[in-house]
Structure formats: structure tokens, C-alpha cells
Protein backbone atom coordinates (compact mmCIF):
# COMPACT_ATOMS: atom_id res chain seq x y z
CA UNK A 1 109.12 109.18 54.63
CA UNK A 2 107.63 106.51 52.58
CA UNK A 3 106.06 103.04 54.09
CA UNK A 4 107.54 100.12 53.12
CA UNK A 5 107.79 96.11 54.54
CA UNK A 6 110.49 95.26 56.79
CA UNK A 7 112.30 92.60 55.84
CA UNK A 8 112.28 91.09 58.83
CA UNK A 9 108.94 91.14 60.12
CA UNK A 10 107.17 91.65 56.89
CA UNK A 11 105.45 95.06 58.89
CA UNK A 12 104.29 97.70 56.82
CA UNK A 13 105.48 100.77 58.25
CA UNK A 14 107.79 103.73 58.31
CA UNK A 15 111.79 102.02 56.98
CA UNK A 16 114.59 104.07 58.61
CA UNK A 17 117.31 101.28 58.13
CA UNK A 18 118.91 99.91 54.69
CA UNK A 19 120.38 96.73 55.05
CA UNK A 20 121.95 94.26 52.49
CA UNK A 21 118.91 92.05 53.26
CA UNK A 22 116.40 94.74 52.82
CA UNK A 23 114.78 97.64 54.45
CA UNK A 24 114.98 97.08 58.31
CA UNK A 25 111.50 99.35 60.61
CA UNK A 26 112.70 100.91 63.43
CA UNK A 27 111.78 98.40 66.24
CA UNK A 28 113.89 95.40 63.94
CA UNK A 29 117.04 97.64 64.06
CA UNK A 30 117.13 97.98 67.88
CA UNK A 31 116.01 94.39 68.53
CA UNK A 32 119.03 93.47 66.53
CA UNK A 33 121.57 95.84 67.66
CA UNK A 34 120.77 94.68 71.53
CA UNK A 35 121.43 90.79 70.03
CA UNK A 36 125.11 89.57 70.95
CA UNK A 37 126.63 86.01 70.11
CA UNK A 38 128.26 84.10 68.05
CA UNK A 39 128.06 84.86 63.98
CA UNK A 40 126.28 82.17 62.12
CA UNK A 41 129.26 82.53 59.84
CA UNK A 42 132.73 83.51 60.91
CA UNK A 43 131.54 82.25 64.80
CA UNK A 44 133.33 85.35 66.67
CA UNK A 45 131.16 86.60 69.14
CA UNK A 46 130.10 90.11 68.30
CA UNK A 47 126.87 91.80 67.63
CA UNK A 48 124.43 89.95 65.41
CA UNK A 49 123.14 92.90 63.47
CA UNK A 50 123.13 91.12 59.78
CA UNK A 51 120.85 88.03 58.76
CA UNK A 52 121.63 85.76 55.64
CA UNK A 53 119.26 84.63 53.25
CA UNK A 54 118.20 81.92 55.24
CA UNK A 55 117.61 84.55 58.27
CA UNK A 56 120.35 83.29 60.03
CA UNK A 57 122.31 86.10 62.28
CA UNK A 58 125.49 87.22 60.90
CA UNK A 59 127.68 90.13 62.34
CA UNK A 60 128.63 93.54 60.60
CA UNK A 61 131.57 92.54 58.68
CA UNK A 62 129.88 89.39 57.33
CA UNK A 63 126.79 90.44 56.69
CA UNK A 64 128.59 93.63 54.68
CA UNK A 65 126.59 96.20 56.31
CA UNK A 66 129.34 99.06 56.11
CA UNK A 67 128.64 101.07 59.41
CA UNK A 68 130.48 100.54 62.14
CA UNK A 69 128.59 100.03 65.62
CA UNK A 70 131.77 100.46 67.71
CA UNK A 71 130.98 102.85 70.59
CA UNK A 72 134.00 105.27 70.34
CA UNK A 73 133.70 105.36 74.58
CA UNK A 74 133.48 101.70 75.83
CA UNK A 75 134.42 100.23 72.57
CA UNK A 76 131.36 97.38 72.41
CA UNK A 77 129.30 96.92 69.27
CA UNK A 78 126.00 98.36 70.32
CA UNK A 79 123.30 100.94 68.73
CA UNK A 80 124.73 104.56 68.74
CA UNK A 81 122.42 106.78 70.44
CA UNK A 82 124.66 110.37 70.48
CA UNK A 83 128.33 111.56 69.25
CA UNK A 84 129.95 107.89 68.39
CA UNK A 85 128.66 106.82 71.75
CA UNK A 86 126.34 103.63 72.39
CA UNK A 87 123.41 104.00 73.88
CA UNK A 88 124.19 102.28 77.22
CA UNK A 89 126.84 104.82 77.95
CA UNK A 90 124.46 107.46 77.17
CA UNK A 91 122.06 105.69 79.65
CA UNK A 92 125.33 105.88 82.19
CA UNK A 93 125.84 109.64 81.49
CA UNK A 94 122.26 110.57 81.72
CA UNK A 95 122.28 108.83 85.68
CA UNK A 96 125.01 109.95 86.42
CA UNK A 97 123.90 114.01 85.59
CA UNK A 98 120.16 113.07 86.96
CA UNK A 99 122.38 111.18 90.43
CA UNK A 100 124.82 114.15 90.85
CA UNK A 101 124.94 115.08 94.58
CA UNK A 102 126.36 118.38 93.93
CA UNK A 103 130.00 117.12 93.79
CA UNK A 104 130.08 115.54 90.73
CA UNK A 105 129.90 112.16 91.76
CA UNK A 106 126.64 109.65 92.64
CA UNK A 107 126.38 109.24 96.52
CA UNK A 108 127.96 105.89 97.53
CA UNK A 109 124.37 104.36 98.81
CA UNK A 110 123.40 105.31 95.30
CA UNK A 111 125.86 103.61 93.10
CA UNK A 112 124.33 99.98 93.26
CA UNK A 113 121.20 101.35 92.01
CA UNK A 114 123.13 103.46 88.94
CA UNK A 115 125.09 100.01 87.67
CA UNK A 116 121.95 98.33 88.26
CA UNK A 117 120.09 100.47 85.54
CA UNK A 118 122.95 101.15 83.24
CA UNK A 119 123.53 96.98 83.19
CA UNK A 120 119.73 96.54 82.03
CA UNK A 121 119.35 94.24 79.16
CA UNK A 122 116.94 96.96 77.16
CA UNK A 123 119.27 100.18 77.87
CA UNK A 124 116.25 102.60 75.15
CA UNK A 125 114.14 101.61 77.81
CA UNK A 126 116.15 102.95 80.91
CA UNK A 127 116.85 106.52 78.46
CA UNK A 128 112.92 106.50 77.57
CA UNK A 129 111.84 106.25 80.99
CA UNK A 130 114.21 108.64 82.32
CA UNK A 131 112.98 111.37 79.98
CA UNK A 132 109.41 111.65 82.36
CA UNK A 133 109.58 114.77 84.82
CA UNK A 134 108.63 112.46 87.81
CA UNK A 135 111.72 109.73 87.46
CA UNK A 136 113.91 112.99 87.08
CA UNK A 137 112.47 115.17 90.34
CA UNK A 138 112.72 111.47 92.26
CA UNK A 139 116.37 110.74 91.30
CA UNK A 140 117.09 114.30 91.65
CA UNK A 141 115.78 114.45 94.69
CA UNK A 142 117.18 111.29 96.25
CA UNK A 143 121.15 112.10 95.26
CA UNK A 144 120.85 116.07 96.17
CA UNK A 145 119.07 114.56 99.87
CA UNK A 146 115.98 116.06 99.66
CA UNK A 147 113.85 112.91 99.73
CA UNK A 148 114.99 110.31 102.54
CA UNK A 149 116.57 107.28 100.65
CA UNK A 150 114.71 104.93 103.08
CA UNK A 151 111.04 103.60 102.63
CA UNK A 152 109.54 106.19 104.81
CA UNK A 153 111.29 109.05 102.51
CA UNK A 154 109.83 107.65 99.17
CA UNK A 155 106.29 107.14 101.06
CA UNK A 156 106.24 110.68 101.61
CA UNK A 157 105.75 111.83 97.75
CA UNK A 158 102.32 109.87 97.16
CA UNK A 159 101.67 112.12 94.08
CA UNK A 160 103.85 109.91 92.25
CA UNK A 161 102.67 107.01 93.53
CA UNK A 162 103.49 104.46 90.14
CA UNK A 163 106.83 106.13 89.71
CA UNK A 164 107.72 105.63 93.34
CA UNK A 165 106.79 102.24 93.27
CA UNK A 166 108.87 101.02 90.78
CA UNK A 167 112.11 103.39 91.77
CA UNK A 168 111.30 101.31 95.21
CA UNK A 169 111.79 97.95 93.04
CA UNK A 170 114.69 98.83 91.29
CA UNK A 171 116.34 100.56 94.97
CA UNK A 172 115.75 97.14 96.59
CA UNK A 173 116.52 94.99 93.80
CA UNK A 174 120.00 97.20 93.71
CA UNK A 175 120.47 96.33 97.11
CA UNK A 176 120.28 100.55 97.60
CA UNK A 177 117.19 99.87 100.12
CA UNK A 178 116.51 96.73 102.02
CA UNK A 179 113.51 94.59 101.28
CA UNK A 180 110.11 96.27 103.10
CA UNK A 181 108.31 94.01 104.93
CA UNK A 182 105.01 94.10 103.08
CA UNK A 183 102.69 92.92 106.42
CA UNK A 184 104.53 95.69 108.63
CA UNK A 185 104.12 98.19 105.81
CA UNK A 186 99.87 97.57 105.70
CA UNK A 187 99.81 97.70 109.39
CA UNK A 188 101.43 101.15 109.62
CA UNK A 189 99.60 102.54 106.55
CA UNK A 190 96.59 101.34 108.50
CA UNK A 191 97.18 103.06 111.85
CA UNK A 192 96.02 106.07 111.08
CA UNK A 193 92.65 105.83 110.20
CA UNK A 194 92.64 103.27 113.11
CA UNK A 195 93.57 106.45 115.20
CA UNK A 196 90.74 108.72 113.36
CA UNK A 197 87.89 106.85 115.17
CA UNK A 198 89.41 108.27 118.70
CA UNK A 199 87.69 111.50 119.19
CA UNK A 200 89.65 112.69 122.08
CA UNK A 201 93.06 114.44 121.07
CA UNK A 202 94.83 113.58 123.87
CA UNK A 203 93.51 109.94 124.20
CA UNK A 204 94.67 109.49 120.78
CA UNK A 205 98.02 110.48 121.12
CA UNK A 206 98.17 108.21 124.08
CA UNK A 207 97.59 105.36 121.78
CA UNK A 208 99.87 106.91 119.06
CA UNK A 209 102.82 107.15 121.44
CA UNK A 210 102.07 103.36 122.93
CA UNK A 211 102.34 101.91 119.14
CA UNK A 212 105.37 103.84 117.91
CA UNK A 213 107.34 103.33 121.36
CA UNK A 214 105.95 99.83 122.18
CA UNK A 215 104.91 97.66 119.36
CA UNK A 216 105.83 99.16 116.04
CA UNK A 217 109.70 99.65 117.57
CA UNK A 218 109.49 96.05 118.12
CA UNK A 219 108.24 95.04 115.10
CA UNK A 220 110.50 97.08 112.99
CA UNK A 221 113.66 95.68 114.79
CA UNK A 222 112.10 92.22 114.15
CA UNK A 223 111.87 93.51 110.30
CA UNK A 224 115.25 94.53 110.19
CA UNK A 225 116.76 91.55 111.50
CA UNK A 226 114.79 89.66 108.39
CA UNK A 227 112.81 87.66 111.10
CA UNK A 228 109.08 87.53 110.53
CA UNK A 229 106.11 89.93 111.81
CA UNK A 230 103.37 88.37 110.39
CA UNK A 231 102.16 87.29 114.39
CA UNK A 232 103.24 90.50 116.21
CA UNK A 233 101.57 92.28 113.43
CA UNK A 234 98.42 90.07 114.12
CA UNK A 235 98.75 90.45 117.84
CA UNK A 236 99.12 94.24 117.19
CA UNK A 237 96.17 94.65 115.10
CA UNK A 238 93.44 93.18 117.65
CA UNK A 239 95.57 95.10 120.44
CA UNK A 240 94.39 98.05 119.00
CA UNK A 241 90.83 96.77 118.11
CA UNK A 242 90.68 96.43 121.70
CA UNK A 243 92.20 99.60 123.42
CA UNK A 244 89.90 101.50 120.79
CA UNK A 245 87.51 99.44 122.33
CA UNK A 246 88.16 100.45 125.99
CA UNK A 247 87.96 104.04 125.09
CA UNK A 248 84.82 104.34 123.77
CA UNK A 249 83.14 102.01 126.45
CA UNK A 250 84.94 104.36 128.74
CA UNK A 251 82.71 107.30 126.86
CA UNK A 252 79.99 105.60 126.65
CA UNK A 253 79.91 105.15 130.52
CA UNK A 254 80.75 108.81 130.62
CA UNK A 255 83.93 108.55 131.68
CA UNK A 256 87.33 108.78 129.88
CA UNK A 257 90.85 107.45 129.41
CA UNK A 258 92.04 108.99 132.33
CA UNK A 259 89.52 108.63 134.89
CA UNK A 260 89.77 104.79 134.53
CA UNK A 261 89.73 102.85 137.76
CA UNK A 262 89.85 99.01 138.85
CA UNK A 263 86.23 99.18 139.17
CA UNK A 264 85.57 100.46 135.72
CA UNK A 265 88.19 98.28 134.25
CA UNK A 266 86.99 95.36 135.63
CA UNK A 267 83.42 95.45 134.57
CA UNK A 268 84.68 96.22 130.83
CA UNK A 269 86.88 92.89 131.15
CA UNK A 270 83.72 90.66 132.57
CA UNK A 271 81.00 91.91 130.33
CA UNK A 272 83.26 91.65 126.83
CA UNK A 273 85.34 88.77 125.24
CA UNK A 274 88.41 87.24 126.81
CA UNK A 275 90.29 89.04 124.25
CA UNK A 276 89.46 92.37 125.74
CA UNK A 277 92.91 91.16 128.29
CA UNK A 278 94.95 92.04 125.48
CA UNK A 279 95.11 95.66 126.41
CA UNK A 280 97.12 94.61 129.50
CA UNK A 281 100.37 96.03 128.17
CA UNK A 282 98.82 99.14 127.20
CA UNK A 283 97.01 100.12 130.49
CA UNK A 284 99.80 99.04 132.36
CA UNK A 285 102.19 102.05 130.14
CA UNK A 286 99.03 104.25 130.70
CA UNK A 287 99.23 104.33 133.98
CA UNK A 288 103.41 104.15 134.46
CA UNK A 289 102.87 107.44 131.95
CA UNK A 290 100.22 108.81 134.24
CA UNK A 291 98.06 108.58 131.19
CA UNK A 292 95.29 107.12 133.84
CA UNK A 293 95.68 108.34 137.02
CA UNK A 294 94.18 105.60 138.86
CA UNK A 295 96.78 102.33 139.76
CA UNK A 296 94.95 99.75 137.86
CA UNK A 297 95.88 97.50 135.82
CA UNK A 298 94.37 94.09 134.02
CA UNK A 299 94.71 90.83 135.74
């Protein structure tokens, strides 16, 4: 295939379009079969595929281009991807194949996200993207139930990490997952390495169970009422500073989590910040638990 200038944007590169106003690349023909309005000359609103000599757009008929750009499915004037059918309903059949729960239909929770996609204003782009292994294994995955369509479900394939990420977007722009709450999200991601620094097994889980049962249930019902975490979150974060903290003066003293007494306790609070009081709620569960076995508690 021979190199030759667009007429359109004077490029000098591969022509796979003939037009009445000249030889048309590649990236002018889909630009202009994804441009709708009204013709510069008969004004019917239609797809503005043509251009007169002054470059103004024109559609089919006018412009005297003799293919027709009718989608034989839908019936819109749009580029024809596959068997008389326009590339948006291609992008529709190709979701709804990749979406299939096993039935033959999308899952209802799913549905929001498919008309989402197939309504895109660059439909190539939706079939392009969908062509990479990782968007199909995700989508796949997602209608069949294998991944969780929740947050927590998509956070659990990090080897896909970009892909995820924007399948996330397009979920909660789709209204198929509700917005994440981005200060929550940090603080949980964060908890675990938090927990690494406790070398005792059992004193760890201890402070595992107190966050998930305590504070993080509390902050995710505050998330999913839409009210804001960003002080619970803050109040959380130095909570946990600060039990850590008490744990590894307890060590230090040669003692431990468990043998913890009002005498120990109390010389950690006086010789340490005033902030070391926010473990209150913590030691308080401890010992209701019989996590420490000793009835103390911080005044």
C-alpha cells in the first residue's frame, strides 16, 4: 500500500479511504464517521462524513460518497466495524459475550456498567481496549462471580493493578460500585504493615480484631452513609501509634500484653505524652476480652 497525503490533514501516510475530496488516512475516516450534526448543506442531522471544498462537513448523500454507513442492526449512520454492523453494536456484542454470567444475560448489578461503555463517545476505543487479556479475565471474572464486585474483590487481583484501577472508575462512574472513600481506603491499606512491627502473634491479632470490630466497622458505616472519615480516620491512626506504643514499652519492661496491670499502666501514662490516653478504648476491650487479665483500665 502506497503513501500518500490525506486530504484532510495534509499527513503523509498509509490512504485506506477514497473520498470525492481526496484520499482520506485512517485516523481522518474514524474521526469523521464518529462526527454527527447537521449537514452544512441539506441541514438534516446525520453523520458528517463528507467535506466541501471549502472543508465544510457535508453528509453521505451530499457529499456523493456512494457507501452507505447505515448499521443494518440499530440503523444509525456510524463506521462499520463487522457484517453490516456499526461498530458500537459490535462494542455491545463484545460486553455482552465478555459479561455473560453463564445464562446468557449480563448480571443486573452489571448492566449500568455495560450501557455505560457501549454509550462512550469513542466506541474503537472501548473494542481496542477490550482486546487486552487482563480487561477480558477482569470482566470475565466479575459476571461469572469469581472476583467480588465490591472494592475489596477488585483489591484482591493487584497483578493488574492499572487495569483494575480504571475498571474501578468506570464501575463507580456506572453507578455498578459506590464511590470508595479514598482516606478510609489508605488507612486500611496501611494497617498491615502497622501490624508487622508487633512481634507477638497473639498480641497482634488482639489489635487486628480491636480495629476490624471497633474502629474500621465504624468507619466503614460512616463511609457508607456518604458522611465523612477524614477525623475518625485521624483519631484511628494515632490510636494505633499509641497501642503499638504500649506494647512494646510493655516488652521493653519485660512484660507483655497480657500481664498488664494498673501499676504498669499507670507509669506508661505518666512518663509519655497525654496522647498515650487514647488507648483507653482499646485496653478497656482488652480486658472485657480477657486479652489482659488484670482489671485495669485508663483513667
Amino acid at each position: 500500500m502506497k503513501k500518500r497525503d490525506c486530504a484532510r490533514c495534509g499527513t503523509h501516510r498509509h490512504i485506506r479511504h477514497g473520498f470525492p475530496d481526496g484520499p482520506i488516512c485512517t485516523t481522518c475516516f474514524q474521526q469523521a464517521t464518529n462526527t454527527h450534526g447537521a449537514c452544512h448543506q441539506c441541514g438534516a442531522q446525520r453523520m458528517l462524513i463528507g467535506r466541501n471544498p471549502n472543508g465544510d462537513p457535508l453528509c453521505r448523500d451530499c457529499a456523493g460518497i456512494a457507501v452507505d454507513f447505515r448499521c443494518g442492526r440499530c440503523g444509525h449512520e456510524a463506521e462499520i466495524y463487522r457484517k453490516d454492523t456499526c461498530i458500537r453494536c459490535c462494542l455491545r456484542d463484545d460486553l455482552a459475550h465478555l459479561l455473560d454470567d453463564g445464562t446468557g444475560t449480563t448480571p443486573p448489578p452489571l448492566r449500568p456498567f455495560l450501557e455505560s461503555l457501549v454509550n462512550m463517545q469513542r466506541p474503537r476505543s472501548g473494542v481496542t481496549w477490550m482486546r487486552r487479556p487482563a480487561v477480558q479475565n477482569l470482566l470475565t471474572g466479575l459476571a461469572d462471580g469469581t472476583i467480588e464486585l465490591s472494592h475489596h474483590g477488585l483489591d484482591q487481583r493487584p497483578e493488574h493493578i492499572k487495569t483494575v484501577g480504571h475498571i474501578r472508575e468506570l464501575l463507580v462512574a456506572s453507578g455498578a460500585l459506590p464511590a470508595r472513600d479514598t482516606t478510609l481506603h489508605r488507612f486500611e491499606t496501611d494497617i498491615a504493615s502497622k501490624l508487622g512491627t508487633i512481634d507477638e502473634a497473639t498480641e497482634r491479632s488482639v489489635v487486628k480484631s480491636y480495629l476490624t470490630w471497633t474502629r474500621l466497622r465504624h468507619l466503614r458505616s460512616l463511609a457508607a452513609d456518604g458522611r465523612s472519615t477524614e477525623a475518625g480516620v485521624r483519631y484511628a491512626r494515632q490510636e494505633l501509634t499509641v497501642t503499638i506504643n504500649l506494647i512494646e514499652w510493655l516488652h521493653a519492661t519485660d512484660s507483655c500484653l497480657a500481664e498488664c496491670d494498673q501499676t504498669l499502666l499507670d507509669r506508661w501514662i505518666v512518663t509519655g505524652p497525654s496522647t498515650r490516653r487514647r488507648c483507653a478504648t482499646f485496653v478497656a476491650r482488652a480486658v472485657n476480652h480477657h486479652h489482659i487479665t488484670n482489671d485495669c483500665q485508663i483513667p
